[in-house]
Protein backbone atom coordinates (compact mmCIF):
# COMPACT_ATOMS: atom_id res chain seq x y z
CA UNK A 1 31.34 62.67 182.84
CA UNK A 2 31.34 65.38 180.06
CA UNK A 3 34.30 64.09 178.87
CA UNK A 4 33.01 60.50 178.05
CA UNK A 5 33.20 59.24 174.57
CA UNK A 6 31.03 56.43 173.17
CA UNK A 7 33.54 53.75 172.04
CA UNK A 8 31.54 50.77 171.18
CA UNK A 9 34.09 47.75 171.35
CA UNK A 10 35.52 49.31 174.91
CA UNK A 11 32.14 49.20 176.88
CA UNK A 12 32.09 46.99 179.59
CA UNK A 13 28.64 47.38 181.11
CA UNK A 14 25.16 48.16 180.31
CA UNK A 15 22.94 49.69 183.45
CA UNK A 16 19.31 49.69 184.13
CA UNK A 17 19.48 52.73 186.47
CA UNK A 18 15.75 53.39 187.15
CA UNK A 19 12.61 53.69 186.09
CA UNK A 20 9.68 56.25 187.33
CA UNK A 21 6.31 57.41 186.75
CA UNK A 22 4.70 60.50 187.82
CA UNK A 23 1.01 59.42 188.20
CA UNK A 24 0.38 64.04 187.89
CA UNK A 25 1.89 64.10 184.78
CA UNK A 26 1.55 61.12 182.78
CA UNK A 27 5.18 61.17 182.53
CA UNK A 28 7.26 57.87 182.87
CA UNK A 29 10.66 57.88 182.62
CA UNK A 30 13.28 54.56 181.96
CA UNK A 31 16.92 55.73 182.26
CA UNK A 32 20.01 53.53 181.35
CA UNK A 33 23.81 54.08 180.90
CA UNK A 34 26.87 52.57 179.39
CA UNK A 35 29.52 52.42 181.80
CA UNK A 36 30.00 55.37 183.50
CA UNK A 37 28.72 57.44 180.41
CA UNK A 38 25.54 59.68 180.69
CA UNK A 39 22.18 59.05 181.91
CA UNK A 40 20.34 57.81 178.57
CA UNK A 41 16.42 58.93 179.43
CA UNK A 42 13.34 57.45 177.49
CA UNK A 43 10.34 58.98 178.29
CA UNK A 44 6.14 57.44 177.82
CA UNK A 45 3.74 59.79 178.21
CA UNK A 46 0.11 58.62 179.23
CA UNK A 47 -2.79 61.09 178.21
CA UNK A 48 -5.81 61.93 180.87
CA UNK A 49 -3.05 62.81 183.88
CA UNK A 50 -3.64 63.15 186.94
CA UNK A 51 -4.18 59.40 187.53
CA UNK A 52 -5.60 58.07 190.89
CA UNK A 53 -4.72 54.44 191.89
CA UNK A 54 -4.99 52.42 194.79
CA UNK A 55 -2.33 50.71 196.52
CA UNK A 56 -2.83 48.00 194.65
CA UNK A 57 -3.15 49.06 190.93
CA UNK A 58 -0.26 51.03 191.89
CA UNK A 59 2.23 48.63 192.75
CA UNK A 60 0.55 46.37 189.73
CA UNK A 61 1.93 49.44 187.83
CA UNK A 62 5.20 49.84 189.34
CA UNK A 63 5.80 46.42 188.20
CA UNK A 64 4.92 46.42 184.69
CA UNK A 65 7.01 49.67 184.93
CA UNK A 66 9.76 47.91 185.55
CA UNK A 67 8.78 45.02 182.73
CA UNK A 68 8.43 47.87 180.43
CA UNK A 69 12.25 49.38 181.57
CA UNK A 70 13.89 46.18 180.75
CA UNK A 71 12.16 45.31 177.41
CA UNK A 72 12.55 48.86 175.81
CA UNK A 73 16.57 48.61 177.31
CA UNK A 74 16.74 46.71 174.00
CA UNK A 75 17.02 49.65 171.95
CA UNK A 76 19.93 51.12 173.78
CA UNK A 77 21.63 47.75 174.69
CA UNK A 78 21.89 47.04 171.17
CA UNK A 79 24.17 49.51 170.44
CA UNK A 80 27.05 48.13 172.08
CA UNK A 81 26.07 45.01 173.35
CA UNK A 82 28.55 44.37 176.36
CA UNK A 83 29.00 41.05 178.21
CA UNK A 84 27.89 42.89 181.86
CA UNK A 85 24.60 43.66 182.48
CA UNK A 86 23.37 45.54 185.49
CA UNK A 87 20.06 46.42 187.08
CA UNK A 88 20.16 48.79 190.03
CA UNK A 89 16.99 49.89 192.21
CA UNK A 90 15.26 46.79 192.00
CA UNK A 91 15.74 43.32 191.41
CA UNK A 92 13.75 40.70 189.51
CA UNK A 93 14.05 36.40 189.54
CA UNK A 94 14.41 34.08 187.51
CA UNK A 95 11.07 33.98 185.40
CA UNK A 96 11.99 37.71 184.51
CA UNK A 97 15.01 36.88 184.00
CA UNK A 98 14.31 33.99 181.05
CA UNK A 99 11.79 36.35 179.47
CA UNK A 100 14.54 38.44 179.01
CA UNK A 101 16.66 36.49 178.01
CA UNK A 102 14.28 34.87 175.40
CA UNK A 103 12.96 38.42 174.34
CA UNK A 104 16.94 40.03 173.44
CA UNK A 105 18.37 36.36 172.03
CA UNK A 106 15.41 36.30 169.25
CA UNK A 107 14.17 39.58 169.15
CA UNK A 108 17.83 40.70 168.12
CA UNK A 109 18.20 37.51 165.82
CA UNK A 110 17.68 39.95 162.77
CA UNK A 111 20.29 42.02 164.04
CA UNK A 112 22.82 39.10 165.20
CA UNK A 113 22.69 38.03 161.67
CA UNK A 114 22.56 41.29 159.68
CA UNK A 115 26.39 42.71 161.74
CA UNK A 116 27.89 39.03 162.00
CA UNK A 117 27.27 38.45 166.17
CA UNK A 118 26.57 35.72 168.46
CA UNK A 119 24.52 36.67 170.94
CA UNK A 120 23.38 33.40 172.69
CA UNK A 121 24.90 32.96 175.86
CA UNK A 122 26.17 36.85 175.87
CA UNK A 123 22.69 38.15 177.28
CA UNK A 124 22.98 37.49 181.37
CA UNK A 125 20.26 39.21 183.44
CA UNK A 126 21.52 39.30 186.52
CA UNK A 127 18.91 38.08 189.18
CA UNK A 128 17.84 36.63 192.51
CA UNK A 129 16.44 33.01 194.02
CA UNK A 130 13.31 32.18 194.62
CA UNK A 131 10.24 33.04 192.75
CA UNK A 132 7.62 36.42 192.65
CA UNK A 133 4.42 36.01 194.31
CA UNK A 134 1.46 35.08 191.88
CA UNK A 135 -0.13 38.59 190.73
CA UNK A 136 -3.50 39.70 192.35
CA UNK A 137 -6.63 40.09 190.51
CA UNK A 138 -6.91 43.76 190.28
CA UNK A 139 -10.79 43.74 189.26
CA UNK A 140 -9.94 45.71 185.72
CA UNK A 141 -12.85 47.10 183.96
CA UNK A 142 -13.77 44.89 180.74
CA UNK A 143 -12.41 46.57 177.66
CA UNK A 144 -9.27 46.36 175.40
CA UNK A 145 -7.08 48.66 174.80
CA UNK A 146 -6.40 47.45 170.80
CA UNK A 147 -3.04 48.35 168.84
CA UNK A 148 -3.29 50.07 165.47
CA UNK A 149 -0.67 50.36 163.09
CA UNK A 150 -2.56 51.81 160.45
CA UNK A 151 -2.32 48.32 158.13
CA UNK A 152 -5.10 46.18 156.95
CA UNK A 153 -4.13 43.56 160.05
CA UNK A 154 -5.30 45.65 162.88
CA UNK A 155 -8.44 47.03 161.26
CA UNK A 156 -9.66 43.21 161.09
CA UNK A 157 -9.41 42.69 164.77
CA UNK A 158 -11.12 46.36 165.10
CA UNK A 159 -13.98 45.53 162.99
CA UNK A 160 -14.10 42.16 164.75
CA UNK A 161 -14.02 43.39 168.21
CA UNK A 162 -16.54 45.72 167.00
CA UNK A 163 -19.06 43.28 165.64
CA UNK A 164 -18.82 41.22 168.66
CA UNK A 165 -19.64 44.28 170.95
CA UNK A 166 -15.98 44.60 172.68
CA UNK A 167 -15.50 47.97 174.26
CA UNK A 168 -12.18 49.04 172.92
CA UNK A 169 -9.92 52.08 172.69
CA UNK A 170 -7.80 52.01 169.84
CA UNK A 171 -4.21 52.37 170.59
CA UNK A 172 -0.88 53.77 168.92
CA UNK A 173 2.57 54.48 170.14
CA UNK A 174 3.89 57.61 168.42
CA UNK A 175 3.27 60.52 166.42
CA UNK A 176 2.34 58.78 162.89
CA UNK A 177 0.03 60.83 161.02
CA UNK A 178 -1.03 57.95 159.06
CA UNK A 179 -2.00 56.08 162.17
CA UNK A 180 -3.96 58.73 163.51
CA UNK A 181 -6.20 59.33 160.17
CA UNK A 182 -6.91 55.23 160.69
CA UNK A 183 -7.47 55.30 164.27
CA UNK A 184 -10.13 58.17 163.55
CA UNK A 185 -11.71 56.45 160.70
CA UNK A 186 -12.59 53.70 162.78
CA UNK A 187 -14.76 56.03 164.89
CA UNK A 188 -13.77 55.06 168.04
CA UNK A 189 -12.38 56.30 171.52
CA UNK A 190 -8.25 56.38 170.52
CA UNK A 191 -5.47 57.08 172.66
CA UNK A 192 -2.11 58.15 171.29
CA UNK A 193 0.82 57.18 174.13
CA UNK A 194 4.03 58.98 173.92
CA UNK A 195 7.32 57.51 173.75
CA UNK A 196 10.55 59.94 173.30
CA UNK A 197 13.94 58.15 173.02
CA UNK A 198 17.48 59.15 174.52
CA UNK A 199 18.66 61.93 172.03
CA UNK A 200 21.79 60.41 172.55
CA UNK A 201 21.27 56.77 170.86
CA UNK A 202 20.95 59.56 167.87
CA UNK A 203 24.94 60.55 168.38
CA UNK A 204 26.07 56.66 169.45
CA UNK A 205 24.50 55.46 165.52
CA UNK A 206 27.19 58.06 164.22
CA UNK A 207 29.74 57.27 166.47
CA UNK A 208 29.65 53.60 165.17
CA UNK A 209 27.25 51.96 167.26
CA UNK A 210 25.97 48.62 166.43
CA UNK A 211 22.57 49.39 164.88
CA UNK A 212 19.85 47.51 163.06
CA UNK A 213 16.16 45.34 163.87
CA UNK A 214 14.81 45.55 167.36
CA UNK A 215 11.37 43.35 168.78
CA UNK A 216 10.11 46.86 168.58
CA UNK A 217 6.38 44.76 169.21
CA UNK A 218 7.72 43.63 172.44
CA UNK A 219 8.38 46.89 173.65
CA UNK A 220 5.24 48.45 172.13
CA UNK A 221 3.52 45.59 173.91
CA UNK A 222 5.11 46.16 177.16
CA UNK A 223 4.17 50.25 177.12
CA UNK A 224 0.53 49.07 176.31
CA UNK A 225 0.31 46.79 179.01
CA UNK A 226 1.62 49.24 181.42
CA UNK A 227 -1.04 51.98 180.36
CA UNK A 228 -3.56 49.34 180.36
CA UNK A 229 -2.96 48.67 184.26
CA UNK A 230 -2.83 52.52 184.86
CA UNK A 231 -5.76 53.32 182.93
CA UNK A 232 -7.80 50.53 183.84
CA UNK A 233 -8.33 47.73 180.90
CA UNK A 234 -8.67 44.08 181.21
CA UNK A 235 -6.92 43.10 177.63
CA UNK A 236 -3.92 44.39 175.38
CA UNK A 237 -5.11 43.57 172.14
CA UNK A 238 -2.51 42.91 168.72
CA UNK A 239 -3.03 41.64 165.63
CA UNK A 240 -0.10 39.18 164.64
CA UNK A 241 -1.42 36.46 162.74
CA UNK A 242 0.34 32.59 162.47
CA UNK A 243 2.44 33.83 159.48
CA UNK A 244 4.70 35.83 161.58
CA UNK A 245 5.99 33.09 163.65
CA UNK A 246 7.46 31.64 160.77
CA UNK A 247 11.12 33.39 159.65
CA UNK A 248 13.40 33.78 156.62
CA UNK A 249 15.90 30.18 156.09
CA UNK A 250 18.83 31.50 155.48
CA UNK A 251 21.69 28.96 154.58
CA UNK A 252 23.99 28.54 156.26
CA UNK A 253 22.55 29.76 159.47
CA UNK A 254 19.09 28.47 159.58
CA UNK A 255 16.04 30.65 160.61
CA UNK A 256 15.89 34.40 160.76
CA UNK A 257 12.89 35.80 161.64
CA UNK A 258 12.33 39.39 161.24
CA UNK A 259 9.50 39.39 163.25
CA UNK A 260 9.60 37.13 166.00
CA UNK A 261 8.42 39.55 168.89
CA UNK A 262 5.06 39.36 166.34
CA UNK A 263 5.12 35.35 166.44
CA UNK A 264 3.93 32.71 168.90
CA UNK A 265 6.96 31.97 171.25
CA UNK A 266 7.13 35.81 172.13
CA UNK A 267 2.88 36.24 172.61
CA UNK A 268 2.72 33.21 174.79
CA UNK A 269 6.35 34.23 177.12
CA UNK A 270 4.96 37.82 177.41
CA UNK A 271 1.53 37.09 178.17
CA UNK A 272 1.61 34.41 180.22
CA UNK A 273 4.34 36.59 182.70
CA UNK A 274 1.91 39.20 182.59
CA UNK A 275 -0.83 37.27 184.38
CA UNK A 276 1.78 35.87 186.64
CA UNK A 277 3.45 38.77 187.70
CA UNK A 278 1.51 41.54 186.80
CA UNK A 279 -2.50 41.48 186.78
CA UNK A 280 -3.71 37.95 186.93
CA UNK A 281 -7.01 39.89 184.93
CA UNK A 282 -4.67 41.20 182.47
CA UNK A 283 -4.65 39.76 179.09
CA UNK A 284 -2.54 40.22 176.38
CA UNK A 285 -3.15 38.21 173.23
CA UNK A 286 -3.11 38.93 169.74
CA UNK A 287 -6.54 37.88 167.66
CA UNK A 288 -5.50 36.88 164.34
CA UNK A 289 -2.77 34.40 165.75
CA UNK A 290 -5.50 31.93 164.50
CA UNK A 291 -5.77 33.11 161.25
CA UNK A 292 -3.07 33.22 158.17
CA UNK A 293 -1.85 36.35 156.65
CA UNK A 294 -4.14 35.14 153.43
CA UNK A 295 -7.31 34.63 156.32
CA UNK A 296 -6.78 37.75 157.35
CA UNK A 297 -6.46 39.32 153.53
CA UNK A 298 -10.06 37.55 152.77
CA UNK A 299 -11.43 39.35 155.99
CA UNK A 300 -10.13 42.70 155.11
CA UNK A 301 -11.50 42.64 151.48
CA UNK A 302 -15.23 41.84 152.78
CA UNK A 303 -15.21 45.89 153.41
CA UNK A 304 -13.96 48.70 151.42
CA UNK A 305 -14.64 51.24 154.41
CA UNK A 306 -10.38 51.84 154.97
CA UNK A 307 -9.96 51.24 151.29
CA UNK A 308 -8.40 54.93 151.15
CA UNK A 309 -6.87 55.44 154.55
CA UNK A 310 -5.20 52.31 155.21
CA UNK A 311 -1.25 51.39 154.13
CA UNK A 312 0.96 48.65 155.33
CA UNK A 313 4.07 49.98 153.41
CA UNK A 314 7.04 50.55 155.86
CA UNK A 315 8.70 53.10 153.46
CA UNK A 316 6.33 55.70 152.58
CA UNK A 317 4.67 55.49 156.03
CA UNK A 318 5.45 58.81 157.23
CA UNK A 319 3.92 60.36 154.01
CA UNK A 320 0.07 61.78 153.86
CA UNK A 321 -1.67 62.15 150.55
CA UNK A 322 -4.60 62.11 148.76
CA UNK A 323 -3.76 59.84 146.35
CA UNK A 324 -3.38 56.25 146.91
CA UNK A 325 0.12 56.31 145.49
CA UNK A 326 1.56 58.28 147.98
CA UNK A 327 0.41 55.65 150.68
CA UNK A 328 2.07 52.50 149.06
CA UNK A 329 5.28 53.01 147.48
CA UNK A 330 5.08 49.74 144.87
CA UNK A 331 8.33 48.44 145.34
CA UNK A 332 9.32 47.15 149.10
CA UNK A 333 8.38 43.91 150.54
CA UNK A 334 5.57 44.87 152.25
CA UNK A 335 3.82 46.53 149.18
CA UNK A 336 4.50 43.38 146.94
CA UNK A 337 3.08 41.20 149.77
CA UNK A 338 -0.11 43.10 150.50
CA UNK A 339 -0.83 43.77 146.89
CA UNK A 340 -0.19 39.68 146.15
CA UNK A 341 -2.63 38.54 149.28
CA UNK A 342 -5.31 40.59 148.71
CA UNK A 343 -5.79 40.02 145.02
CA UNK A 344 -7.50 36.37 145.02
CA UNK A 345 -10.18 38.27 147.67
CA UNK A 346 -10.59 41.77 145.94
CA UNK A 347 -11.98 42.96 142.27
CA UNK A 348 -9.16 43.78 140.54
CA UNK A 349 -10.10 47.71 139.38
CA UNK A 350 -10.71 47.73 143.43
CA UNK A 351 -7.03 46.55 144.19
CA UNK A 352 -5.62 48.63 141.69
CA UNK A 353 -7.28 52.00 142.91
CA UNK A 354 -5.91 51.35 146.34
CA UNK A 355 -2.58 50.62 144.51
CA UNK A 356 -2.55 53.41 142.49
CA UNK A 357 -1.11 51.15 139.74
CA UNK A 358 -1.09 46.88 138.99
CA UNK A 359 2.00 45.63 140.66
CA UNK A 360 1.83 42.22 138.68
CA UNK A 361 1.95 43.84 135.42
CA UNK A 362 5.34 45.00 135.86
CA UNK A 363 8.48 43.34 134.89
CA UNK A 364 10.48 45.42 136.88
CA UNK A 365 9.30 44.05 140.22
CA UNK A 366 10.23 40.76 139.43
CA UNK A 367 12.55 40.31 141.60
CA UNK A 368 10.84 41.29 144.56
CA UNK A 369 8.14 39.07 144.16
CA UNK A 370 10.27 36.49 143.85
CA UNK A 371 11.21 36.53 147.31
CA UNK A 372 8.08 36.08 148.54
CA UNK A 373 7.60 33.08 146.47
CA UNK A 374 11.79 31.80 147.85
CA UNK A 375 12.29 31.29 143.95
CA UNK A 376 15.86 31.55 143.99
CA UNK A 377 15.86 33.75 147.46
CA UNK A 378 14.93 34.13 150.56
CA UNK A 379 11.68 34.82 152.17
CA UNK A 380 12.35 39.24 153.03
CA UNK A 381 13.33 40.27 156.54
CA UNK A 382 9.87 41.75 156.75
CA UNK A 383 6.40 41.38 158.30
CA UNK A 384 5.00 39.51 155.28
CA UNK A 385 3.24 36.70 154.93
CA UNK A 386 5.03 32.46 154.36
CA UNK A 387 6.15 31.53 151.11
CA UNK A 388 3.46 29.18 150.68
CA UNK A 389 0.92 31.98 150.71
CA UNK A 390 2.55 33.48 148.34
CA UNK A 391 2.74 30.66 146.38
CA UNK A 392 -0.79 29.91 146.91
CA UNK A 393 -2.10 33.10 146.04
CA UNK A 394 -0.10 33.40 143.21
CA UNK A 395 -1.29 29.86 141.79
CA UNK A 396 -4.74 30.89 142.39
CA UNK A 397 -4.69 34.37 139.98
CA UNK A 398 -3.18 31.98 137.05
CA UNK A 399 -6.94 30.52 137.04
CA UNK A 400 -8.15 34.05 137.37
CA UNK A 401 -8.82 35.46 133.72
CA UNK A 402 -8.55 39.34 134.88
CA UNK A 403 -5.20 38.42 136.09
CA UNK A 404 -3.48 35.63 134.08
CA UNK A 405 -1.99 37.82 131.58
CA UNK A 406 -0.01 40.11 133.61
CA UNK A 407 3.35 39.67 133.81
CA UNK A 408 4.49 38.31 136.52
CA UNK A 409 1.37 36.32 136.77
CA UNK A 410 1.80 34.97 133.44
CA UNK A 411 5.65 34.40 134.16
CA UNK A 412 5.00 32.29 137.20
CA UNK A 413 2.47 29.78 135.54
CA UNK A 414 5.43 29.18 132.79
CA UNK A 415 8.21 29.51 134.70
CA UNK A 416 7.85 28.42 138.04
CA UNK A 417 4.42 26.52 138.39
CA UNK A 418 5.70 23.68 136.59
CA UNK A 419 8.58 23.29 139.15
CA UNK A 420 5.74 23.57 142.04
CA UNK A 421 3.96 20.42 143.58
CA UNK A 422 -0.11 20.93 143.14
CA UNK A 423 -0.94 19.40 146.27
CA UNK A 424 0.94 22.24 148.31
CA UNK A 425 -0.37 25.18 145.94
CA UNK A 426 -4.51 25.70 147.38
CA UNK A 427 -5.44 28.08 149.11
CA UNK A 428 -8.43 26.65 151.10
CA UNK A 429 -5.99 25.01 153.70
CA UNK A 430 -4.19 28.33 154.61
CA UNK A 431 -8.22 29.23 155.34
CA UNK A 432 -8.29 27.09 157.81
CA UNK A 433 -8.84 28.90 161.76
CA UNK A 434 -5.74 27.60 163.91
CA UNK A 435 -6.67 26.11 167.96
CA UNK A 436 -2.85 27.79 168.59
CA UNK A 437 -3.96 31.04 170.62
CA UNK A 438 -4.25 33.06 173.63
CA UNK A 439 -7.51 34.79 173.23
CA UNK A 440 -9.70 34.76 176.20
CA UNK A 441 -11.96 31.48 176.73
CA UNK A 442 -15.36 33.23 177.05
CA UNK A 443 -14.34 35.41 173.40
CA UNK A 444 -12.56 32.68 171.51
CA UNK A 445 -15.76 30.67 170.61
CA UNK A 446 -17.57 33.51 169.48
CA UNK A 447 -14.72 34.81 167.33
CA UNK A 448 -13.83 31.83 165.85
CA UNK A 449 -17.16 31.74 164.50
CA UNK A 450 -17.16 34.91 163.47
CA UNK A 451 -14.00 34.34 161.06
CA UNK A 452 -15.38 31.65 159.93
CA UNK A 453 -18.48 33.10 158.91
């Protein structure tokens, strides 16, 4: 075995070899292989060990273990993506099956595109007849474990959980700093879950292995629901609002979305088969799905209480400071976006102190800001907000004397307003609270009111 080399374009098979958890240590373990290469071993790592559970909650567990093995397989099938895929130890039907399907087909679709692959009718799970029995009600205590990612999105459904008297435990994956500083300004229980990948996937990126987007919420999603069954909470609770279901149109090709595991199709597969095959008390459901990325802006801005903690900028995420600069970079996607949304909600000297600097007023970031209006581009491949918000929110600072004579501001009501039609360009519609969502029956009413408050 020592003497196997990764050579991407000659594996045949990808192998699910097993998946355990030591309820003593905390320590789960998913473990896959290429061929007859070496054992690749991810490791989660639930805090509070030694854990206790019945026969029931523990083969509830043992299931969404295995949920949580294939999903996360994603990052390590990628890399060479053979035709054969295996499963060994257990087997699964045909529901699994389809979700997995679904899950690698448009999770990957990023990552099709981006290296020049088809993958739709490559991805086989292999799998039995007949169907799993429906999952039992495992009588979960009544709180939500609630993702954080240390962005503005998260700390809307926090505050709303909050205000509604949820019991929650906010959640990360990971060892951001960032996230951790958030998740403690909330001033809530948190729980930090580990999760160590294969140090070989490391080697196999510079060996030549295919490489690029995964439906990294899918899998996050999968390890919360499976320490939500071992810990004992009734709800996994995101915060993916209606914007992400809708991708990048790319000609030629057609849609592209960057984050589909964060869109509609991939909440309502994954949480549906969760109540069917894992917990039927188990809910997974994101709260802003009713809401649009500019919804959620207005909600964030009626609080300045994460003004200096929060950041939704992918590139300097990893970096702590002081200053407000050193949490948004200025010049990726995600910057432009946030900067853009919450500036029709938010005093301007406000905005710009979070900023560290007025994005509009620079020439130089034209460009970028074009994409998010798709003026002569395409929407980015990343977790920002339709092109109609954009749009929108863009249309609406032209009226706004504080901001009309910035530059890009003032560029888009000569340049590219006049091209726009008017009736597309308010923002009250995008206000609107969307029926489209998965949020529990005897919650919904009460937060829909609450948003729309």
């Amino acid at each position: 075995m020592s003497e196997w080399k990764f050579q991407r374009d000659a594996i045949g098979s990808f192998r699910f070899k097993r998946c355990t958890f030591d309820a003593a240590t905390g320590v789960a373990e998913l473990v896959y292989a290429f061929d007859d290469g070496p054992e690749l071993v991810e490791t989660i790592t639930l805090p509070g060990a030694p854990f206790t559970l019945d026969a029931e909650r523990a083969a509830a567990a043992q299931r969404a273990l295995q949920l949580l093995h294939l999903i996360a397989g994603v990052s390590y099938y990628k890399a060479a993506v053979p035709g054969d895929i295996r499963i060994e130890g257990y087997t699964i039907d045909a529901d699994t099956a389809a979700l997995l399907t679904t899950i690698y087909e448009n999770g990957l679709g990023e990552f099709a595109y981006r290296n020049g692959l088809n993958l739709h009718g490559r991805i086989r799970f292999p799998h039995e007849a007949g169907a799993t029995p429906p999952a039992p009600t495992l009588g979960l205590p009544h709180q939500a474990l609630v993702a954080i990612g240390g962005g503005k999105d998260s700390l809307v459904s926090i505050e709303a959980l909050r205000t509604l008297g949820v019991a929650q435990t906010v959640t990360w994956v990971g060892g951001s700093q960032l996230i951790r500083a958030c998740a403690a300004r909330t001033g809530l229980p948190t729980l930090n879950l580990g999760r160590a990948l294969a140090p070989q996937l490391f080697d196999y990126n510079r060996e030549g292995a295919w490489n690029g987007h995964i439906p990294v919420t899918a899998v996050n999603s999968a390890i919360l629901v499976f320490a939500a069954v071992v810990l004992g909470f009734d709800q996994v609770v995101f915060s993916n609002e209606r914007s992400a279901s809708y991708g990048s149109l790319i000609e030629g090709t057609g849609e592209v979305n960057h984050q589909w595991s964060k869109g509609w199709a991939c909440e309502a597969a994954l949480g549906g088969y969760v109540e069917r095959a894992i917990a039927a008390d188990l809910h997974y459901y994101s709260l802003l799905r009713p809401l649009s990325e500019l919804a959620v802006a207005r909600q964030f801005a009626r609080q300045d209480h994460y003004d200096a903690h929060f950041s939704s900028c992918n590139r300097n995420f990893h970096i702590m400071g002081e200053r407000p600069a050193n949490r948004w970079c200025g010049v990726c996607p995600k910057c432009h976006f946030v900067f853009l949304a919450l500036a029709p909600f938010m005093s301007k000297p406000r905005l710009v102190g979070i900023f560290g600097r007025n994005l509009l007023d620079d020439p130089g970031q034209t460009a970028g800001f074009d994409a998010l209006l798709e003026y002569q581009d395409h929407k980015p491949f990343e977790c920002v907000g339709e092109g109609r918000e954009s749009r929108a929110a863009m249309t609406a600072l032209t009226h706004r004397p504080e901001w009309r004579e910035d530059a890009l501001v003032e560029r888009f009501a000569r340049e590219i307003l006049p091209q726009l039609d008017p009736a597309e360009l308010g923002i009250e519609p995008l206000l609107e609270i969307d029926q489209e969502q998965r949020i529990p029956p005897a919650l919904w009413e009460r937060v829909r009111a609450h948003f729309a408050a």
